[in-house]
N, C-alpha and C. Protein backbone atom coordinates (compact mmCIF):
# COMPACT_ATOMS: atom_id res chain seq x y z
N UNK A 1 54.78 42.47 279.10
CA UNK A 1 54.23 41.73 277.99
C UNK A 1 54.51 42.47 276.68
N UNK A 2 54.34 43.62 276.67
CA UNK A 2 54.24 44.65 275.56
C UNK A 2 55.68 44.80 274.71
N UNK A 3 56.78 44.76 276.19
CA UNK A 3 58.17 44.55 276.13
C UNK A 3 58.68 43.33 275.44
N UNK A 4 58.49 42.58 275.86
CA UNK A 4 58.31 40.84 275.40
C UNK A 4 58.34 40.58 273.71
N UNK A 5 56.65 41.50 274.06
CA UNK A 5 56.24 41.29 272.20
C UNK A 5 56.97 42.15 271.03
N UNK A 6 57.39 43.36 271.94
CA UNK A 6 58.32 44.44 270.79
C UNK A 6 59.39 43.39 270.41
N UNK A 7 60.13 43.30 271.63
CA UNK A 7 61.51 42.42 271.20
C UNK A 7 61.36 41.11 270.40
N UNK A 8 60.51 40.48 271.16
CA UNK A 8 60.37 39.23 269.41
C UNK A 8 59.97 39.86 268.63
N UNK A 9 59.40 40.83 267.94
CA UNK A 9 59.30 41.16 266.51
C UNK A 9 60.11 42.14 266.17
N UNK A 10 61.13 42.45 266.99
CA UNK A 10 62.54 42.73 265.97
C UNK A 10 63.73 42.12 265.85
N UNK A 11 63.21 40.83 266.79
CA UNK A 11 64.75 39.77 266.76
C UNK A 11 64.44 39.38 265.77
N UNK A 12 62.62 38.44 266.06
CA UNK A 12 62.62 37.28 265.06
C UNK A 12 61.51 37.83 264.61
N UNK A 13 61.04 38.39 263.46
CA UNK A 13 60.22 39.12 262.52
C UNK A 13 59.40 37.59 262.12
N UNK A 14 60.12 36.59 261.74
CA UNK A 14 59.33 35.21 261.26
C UNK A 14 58.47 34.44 262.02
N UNK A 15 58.67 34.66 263.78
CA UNK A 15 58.18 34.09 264.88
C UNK A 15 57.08 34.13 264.67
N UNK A 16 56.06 33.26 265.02
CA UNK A 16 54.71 33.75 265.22
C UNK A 16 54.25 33.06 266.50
N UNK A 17 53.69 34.34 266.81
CA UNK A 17 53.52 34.11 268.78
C UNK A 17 52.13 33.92 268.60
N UNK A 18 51.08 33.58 269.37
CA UNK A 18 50.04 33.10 269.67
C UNK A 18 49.45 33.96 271.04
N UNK A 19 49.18 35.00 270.52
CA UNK A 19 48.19 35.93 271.55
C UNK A 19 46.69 36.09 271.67
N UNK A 20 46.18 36.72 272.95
CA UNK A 20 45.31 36.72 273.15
C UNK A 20 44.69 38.05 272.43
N UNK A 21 43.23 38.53 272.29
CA UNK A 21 42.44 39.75 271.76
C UNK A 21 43.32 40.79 272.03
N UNK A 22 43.86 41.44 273.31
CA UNK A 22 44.25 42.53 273.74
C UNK A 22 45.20 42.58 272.85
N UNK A 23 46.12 41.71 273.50
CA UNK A 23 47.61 41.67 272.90
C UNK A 23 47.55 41.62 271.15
N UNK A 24 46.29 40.85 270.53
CA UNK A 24 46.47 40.66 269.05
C UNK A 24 46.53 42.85 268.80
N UNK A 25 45.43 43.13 269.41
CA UNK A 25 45.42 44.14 269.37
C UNK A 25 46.91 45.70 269.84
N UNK A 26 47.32 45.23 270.67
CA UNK A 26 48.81 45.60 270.45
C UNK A 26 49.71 45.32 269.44
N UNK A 27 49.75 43.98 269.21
CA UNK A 27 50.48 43.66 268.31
C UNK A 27 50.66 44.50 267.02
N UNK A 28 48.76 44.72 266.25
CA UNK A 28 49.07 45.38 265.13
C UNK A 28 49.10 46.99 265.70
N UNK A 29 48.74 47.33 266.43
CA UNK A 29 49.27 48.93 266.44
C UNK A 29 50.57 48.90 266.50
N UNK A 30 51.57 48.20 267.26
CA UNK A 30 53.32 47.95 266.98
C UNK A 30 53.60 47.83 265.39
N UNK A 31 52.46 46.85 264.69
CA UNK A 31 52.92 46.82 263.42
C UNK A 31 53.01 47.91 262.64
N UNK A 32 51.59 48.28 263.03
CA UNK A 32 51.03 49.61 262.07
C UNK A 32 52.48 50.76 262.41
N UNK A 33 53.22 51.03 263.77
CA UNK A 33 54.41 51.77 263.63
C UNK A 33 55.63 51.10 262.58
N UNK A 34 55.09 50.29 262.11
CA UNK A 34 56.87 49.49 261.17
C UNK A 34 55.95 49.64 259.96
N UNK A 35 54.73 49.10 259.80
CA UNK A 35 54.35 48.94 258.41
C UNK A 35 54.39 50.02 257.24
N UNK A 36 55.71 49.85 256.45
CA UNK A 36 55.52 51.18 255.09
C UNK A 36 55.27 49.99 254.09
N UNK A 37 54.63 49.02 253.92
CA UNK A 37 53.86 48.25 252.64
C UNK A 37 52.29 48.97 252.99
N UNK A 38 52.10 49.31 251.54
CA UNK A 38 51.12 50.08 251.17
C UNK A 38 49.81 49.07 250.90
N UNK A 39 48.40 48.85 251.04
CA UNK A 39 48.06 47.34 251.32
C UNK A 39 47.55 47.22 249.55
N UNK A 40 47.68 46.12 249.44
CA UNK A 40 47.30 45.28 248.64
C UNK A 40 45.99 44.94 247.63
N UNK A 41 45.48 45.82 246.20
CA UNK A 41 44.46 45.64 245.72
C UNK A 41 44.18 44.29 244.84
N UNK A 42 44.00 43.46 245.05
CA UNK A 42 44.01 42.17 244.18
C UNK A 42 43.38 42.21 242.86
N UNK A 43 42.10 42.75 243.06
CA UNK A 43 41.35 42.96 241.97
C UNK A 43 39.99 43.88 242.23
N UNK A 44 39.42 44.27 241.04
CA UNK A 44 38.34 45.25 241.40
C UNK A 44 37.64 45.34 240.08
N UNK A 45 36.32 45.65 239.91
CA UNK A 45 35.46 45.57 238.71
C UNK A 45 34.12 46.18 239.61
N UNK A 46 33.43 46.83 238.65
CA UNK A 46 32.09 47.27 238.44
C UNK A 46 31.10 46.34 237.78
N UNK A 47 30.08 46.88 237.96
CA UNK A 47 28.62 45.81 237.16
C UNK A 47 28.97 46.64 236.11
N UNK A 48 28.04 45.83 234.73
CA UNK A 48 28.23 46.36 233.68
C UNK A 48 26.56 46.88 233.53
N UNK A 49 25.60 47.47 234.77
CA UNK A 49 24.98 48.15 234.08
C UNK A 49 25.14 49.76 234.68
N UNK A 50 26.38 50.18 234.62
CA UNK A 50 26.89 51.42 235.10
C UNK A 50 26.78 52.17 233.37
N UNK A 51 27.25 51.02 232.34
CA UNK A 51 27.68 51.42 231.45
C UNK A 51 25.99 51.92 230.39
N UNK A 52 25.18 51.45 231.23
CA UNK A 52 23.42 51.58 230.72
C UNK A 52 22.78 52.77 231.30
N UNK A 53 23.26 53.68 232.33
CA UNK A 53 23.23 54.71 233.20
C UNK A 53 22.18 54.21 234.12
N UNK A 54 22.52 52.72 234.80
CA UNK A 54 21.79 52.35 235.80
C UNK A 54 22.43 52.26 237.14
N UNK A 55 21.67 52.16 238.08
CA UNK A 55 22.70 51.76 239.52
C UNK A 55 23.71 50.80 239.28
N UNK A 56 24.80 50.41 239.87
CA UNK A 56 25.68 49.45 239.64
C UNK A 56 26.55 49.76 241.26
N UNK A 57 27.17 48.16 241.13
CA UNK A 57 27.80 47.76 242.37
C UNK A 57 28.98 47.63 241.99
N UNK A 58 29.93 48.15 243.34
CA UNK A 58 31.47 48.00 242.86
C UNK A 58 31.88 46.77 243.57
N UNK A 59 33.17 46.36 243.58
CA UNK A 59 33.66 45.53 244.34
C UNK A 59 35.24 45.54 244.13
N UNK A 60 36.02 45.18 245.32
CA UNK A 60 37.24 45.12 245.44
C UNK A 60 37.47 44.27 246.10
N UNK A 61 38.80 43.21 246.00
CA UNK A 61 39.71 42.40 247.05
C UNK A 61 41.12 43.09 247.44
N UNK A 62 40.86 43.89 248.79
CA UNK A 62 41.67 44.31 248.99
C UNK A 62 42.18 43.53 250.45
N UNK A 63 43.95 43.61 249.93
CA UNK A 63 44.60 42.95 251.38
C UNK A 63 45.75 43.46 252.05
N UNK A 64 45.47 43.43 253.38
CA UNK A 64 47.30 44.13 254.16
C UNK A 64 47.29 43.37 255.27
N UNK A 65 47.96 42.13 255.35
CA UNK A 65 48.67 41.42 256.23
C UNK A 65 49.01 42.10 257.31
N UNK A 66 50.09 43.16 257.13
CA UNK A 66 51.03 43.27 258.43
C UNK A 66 49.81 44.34 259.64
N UNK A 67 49.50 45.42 258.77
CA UNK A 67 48.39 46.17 259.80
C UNK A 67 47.14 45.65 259.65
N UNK A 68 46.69 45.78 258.36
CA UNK A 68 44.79 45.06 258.20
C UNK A 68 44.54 46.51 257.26
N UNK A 69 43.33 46.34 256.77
CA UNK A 69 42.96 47.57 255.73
C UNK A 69 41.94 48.41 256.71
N UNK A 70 42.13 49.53 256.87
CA UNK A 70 41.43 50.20 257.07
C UNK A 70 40.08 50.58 256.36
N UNK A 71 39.88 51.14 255.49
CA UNK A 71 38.66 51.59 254.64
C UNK A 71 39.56 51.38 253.18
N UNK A 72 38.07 51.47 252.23
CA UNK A 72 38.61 50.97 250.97
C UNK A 72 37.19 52.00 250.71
N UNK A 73 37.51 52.90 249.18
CA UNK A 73 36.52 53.47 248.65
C UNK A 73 36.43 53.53 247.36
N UNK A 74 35.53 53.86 246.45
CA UNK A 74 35.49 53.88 245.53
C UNK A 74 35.73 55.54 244.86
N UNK A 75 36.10 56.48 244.20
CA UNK A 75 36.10 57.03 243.84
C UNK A 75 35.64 57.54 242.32
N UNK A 76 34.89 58.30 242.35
CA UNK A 76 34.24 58.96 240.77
C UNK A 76 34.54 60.35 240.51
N UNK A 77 35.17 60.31 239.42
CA UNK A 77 35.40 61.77 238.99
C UNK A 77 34.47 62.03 237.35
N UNK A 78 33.77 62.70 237.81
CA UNK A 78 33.43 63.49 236.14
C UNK A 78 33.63 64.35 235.42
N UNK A 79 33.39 64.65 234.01
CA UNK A 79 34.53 65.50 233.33
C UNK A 79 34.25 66.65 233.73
N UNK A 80 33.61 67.07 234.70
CA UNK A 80 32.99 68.46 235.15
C UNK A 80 33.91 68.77 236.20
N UNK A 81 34.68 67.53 236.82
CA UNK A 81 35.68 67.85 237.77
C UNK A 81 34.97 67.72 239.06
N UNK A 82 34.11 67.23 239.34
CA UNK A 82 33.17 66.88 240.91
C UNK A 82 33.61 65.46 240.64
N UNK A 83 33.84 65.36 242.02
CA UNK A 83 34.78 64.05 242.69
C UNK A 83 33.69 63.55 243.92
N UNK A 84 33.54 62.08 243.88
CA UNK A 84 32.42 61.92 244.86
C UNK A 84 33.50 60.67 245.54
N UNK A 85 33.32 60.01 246.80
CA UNK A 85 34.19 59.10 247.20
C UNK A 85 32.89 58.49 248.00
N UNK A 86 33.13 57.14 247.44
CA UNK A 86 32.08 55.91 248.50
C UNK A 86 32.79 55.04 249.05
N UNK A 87 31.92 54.72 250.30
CA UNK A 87 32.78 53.67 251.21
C UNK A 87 32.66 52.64 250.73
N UNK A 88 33.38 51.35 250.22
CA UNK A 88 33.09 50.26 250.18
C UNK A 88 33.09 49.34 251.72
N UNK A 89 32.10 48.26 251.76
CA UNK A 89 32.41 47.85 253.20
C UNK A 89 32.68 46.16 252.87
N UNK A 90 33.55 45.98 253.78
CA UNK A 90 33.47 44.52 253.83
C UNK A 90 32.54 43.63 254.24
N UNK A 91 32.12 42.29 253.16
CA UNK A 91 31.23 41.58 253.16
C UNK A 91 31.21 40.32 253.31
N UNK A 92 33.06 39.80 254.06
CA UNK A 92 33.09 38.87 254.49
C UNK A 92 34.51 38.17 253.71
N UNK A 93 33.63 38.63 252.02
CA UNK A 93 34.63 37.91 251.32
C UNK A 93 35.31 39.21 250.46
N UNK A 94 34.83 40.29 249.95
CA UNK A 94 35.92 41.54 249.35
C UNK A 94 35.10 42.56 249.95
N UNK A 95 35.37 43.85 249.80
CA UNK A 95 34.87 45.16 250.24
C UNK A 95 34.07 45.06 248.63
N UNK A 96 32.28 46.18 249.35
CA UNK A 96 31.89 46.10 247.81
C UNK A 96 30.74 47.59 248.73
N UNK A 97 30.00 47.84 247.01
CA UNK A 97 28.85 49.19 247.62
C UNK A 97 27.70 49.12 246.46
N UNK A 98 26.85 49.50 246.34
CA UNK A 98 25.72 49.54 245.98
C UNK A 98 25.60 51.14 245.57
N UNK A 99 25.94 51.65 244.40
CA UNK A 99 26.13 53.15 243.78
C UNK A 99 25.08 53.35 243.00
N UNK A 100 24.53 54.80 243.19
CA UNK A 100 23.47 54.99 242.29
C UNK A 100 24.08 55.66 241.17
N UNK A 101 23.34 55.74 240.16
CA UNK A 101 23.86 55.70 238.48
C UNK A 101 24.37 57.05 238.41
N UNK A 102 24.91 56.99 237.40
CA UNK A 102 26.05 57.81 237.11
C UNK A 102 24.78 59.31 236.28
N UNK A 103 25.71 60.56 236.51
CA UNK A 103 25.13 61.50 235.70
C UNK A 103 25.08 61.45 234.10
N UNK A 104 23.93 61.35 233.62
CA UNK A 104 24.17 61.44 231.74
C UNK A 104 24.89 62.06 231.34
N UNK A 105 25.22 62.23 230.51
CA UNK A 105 25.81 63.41 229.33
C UNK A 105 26.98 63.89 229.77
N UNK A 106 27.54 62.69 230.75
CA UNK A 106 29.08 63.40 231.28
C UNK A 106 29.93 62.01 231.23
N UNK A 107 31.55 61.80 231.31
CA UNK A 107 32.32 60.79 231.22
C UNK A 107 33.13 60.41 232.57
N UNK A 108 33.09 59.21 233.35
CA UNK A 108 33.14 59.43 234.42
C UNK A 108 34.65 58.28 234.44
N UNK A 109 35.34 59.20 235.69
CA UNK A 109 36.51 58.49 235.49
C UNK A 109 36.75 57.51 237.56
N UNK A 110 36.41 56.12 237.32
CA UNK A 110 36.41 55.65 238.60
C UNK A 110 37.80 54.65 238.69
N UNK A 111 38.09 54.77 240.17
CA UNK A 111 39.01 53.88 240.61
C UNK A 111 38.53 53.73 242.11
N UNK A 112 39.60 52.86 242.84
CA UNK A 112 39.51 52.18 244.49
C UNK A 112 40.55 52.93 244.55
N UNK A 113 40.68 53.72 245.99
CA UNK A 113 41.65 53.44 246.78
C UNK A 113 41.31 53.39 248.31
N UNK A 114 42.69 52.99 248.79
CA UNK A 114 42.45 52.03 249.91
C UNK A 114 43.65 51.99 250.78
N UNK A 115 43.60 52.15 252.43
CA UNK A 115 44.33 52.75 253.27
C UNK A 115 44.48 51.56 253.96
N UNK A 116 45.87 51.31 254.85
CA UNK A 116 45.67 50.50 255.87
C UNK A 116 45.88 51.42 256.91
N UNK A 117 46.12 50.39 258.04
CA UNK A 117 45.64 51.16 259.59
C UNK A 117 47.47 51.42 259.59
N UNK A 118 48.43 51.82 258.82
CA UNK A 118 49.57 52.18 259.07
C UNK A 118 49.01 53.58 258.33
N UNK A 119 48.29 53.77 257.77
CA UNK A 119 47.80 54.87 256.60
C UNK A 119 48.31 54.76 255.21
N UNK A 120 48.71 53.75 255.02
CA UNK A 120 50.04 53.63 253.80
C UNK A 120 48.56 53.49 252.82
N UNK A 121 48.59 54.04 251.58
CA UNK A 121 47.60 54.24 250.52
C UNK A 121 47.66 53.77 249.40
N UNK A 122 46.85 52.91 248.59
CA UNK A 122 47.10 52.39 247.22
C UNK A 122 45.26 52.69 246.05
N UNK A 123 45.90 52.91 245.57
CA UNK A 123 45.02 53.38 244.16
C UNK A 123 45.14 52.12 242.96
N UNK A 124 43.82 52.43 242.12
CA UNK A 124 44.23 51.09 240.91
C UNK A 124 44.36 51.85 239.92
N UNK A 125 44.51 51.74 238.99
CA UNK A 125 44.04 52.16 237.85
C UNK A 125 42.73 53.11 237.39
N UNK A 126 42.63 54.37 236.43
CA UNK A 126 41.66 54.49 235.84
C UNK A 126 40.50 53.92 235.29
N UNK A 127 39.54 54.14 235.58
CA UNK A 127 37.95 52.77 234.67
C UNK A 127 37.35 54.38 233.97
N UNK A 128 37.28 54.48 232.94
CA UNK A 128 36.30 55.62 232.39
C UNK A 128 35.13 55.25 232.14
N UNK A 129 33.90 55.44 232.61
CA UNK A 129 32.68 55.48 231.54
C UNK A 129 32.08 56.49 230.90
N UNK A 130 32.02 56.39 229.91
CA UNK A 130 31.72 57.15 229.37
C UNK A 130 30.19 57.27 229.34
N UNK A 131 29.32 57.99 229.13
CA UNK A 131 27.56 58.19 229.53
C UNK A 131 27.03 59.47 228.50
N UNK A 132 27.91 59.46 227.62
CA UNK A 132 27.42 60.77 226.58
C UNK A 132 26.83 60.23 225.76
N UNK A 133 25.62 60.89 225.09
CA UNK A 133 24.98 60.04 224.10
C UNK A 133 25.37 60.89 222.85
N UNK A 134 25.49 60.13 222.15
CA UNK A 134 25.48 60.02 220.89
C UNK A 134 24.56 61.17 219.91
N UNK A 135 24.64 62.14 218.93
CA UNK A 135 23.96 62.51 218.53
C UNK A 135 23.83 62.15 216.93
N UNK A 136 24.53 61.43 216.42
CA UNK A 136 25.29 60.66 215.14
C UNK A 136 23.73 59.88 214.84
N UNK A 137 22.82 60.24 213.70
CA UNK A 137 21.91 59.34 213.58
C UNK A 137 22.19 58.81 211.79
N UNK A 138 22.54 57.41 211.98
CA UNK A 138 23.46 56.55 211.12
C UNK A 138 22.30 56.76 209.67
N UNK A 139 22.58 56.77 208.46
CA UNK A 139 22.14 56.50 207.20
C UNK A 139 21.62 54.98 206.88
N UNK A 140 20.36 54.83 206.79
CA UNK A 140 19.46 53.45 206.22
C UNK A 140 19.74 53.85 204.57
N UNK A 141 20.48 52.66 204.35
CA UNK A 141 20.52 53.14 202.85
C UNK A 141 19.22 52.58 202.15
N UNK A 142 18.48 51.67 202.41
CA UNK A 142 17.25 51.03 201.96
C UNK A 142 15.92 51.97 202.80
N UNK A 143 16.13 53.33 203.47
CA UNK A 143 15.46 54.30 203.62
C UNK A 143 15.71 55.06 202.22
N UNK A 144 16.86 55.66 202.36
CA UNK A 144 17.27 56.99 201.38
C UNK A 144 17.64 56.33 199.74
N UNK A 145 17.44 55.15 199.91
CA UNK A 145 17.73 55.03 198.36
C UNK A 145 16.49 55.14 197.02
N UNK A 146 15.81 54.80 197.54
CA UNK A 146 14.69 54.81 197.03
C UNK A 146 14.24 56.83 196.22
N UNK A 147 14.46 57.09 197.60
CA UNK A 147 14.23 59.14 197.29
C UNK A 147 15.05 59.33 196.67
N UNK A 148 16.54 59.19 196.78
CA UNK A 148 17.19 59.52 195.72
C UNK A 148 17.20 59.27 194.97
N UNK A 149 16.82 57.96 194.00
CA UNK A 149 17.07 57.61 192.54
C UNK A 149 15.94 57.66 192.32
N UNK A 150 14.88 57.98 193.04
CA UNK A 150 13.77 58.28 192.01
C UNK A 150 13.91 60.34 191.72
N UNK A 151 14.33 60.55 192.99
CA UNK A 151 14.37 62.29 192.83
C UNK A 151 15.24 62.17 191.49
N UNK A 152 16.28 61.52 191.60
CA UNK A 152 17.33 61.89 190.71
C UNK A 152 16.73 61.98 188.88
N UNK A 153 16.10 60.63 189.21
CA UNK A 153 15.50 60.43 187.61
C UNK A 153 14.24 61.08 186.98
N UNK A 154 13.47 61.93 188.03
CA UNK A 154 13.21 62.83 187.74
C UNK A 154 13.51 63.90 187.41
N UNK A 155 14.35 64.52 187.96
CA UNK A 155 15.25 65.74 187.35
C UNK A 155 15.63 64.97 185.89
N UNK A 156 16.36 64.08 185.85
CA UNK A 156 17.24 63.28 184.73
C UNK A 156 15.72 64.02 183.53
N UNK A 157 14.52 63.23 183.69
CA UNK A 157 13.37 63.38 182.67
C UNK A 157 13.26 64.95 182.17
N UNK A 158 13.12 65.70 183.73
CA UNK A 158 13.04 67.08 183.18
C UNK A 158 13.90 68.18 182.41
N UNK A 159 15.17 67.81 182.84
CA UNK A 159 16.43 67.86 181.76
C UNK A 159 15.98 67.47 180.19
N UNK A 160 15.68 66.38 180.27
CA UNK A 160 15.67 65.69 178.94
C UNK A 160 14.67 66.29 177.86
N UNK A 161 13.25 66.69 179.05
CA UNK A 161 12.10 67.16 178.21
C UNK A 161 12.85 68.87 177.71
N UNK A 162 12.99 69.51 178.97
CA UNK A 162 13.43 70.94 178.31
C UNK A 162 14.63 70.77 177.19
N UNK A 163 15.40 69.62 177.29
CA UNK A 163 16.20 70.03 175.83
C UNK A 163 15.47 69.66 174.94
N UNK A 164 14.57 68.98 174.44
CA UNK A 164 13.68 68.43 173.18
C UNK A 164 13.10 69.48 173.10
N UNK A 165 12.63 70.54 173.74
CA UNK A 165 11.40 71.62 174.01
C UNK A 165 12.60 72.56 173.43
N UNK A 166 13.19 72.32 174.01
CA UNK A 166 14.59 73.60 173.54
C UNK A 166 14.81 73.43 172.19
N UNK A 167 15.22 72.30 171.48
CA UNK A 167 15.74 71.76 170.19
C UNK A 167 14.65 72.03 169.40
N UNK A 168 13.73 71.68 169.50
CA UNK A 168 12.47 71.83 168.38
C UNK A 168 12.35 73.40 168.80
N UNK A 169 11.89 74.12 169.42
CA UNK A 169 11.63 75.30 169.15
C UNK A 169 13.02 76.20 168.30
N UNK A 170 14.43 75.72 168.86
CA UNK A 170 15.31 76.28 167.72
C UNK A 170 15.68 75.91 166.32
N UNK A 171 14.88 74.38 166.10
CA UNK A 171 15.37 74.09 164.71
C UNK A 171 13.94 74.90 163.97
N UNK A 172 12.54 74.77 164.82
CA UNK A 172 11.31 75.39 164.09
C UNK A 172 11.61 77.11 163.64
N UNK A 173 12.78 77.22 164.21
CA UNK A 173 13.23 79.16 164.45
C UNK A 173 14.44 79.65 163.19
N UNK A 174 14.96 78.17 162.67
CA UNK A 174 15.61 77.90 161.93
C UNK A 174 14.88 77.92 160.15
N UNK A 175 14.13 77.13 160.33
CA UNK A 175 13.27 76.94 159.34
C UNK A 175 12.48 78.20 158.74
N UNK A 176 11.75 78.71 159.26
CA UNK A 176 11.02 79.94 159.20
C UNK A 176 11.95 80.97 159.18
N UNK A 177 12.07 81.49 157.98
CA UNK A 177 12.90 82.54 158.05
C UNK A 177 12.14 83.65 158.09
N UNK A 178 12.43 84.66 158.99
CA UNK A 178 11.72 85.85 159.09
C UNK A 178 11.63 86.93 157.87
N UNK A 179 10.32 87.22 157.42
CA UNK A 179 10.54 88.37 156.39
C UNK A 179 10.93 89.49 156.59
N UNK A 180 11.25 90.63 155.72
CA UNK A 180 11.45 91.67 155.48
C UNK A 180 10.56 92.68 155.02
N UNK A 181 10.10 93.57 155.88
CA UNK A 181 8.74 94.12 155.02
C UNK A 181 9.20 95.89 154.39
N UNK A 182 8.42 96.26 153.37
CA UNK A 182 8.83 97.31 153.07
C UNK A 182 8.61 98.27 153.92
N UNK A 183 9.44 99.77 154.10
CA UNK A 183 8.82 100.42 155.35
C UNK A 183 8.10 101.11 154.47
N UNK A 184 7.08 101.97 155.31
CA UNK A 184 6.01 102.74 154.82
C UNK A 184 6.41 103.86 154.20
N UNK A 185 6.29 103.89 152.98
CA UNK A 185 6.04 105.81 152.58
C UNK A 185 5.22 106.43 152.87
């Protein structure tokens, strides 16, 4: 039988034979020896309250025809360089997981990757989140405007008074001319 099934799938690769459990089960371990297609990530996204530093769920559609997917995980790296890997499991309709929230004050760099039962391996893309807060506390100009133009126009007054205070005491210094007295014999 085993003989049978090798040889139709290297005469006729297009055939499709109609086996029973065992044999389906031969079949793809025969495949899994031919299969170098690496399997298939369709698509993948996170919840968006990962980005709130709350729990969040991943999800992936991952596919490999010729062997089947083995495991599919999620991977997190943070800028600290600790690498954590979660299983995603299949739920019927994509592989998905239920992750608890990310560490604060660090930037976390996630992707899927995902093996089939040939071992052939595929990765997606980078997702960064970032989780650093902010220490930037923004200017209310209808806070600070007020203090400043009144600070300002105060100084402005006190300027103004010491030069009048200044001016009259040098023109009064002007006026009064100092005498000359005889010195004593």
């Amino acid at each position: 039988m085993v003989v049978i099934l090798v040889a139709v799938m290297i005469l006729a690769p297009s055939v499709v034979v109609k086996t029973t459990a065992a044999a389906d089960l031969q079949q793809r371990e025969v495949a899994g020896l031919q299969d170098t297609l690496r399997p298939t990530i369709e698509v993948w996204n996170i919840s968006r309250s990962v980005y709130e530093g709350e729990p969040f769920t991943a999800w992936a559609d991952v596919r490999d025809p010729v062997s089947g997917v083995r495991n599919v995980s999620l991977i997190i790296q943070d800028s600290a360089l600790n690498r954590t890997e979660y299983d995603l499991l299949h739920n019927g309709i994509h592989y998905a997981a239920s992750i608890d929230r990310l560490q604060a004050n660090r930037s976390h760099e996630l992707w899927i990757l995902a093996f089939d039962m040939a071992n052939n391996s595929a990765t997606t893309y980078h997702l960064t989140v970032n989780l650093i807060k902010s220490t930037y506390t923004p200017i209310d100009p209808w806070v600070t405007m007020p203090t400043v133009v009144s600070s300002s126009l105060a100084l402005m007054a006190m300027v103004i008074c010491t030069a009048v205070v200044y001016d009259k005491r040098r023109a009064s210094g002007e006026l009064v001319e100092p005498t000359e007295s005889a010195p004593d014999e």
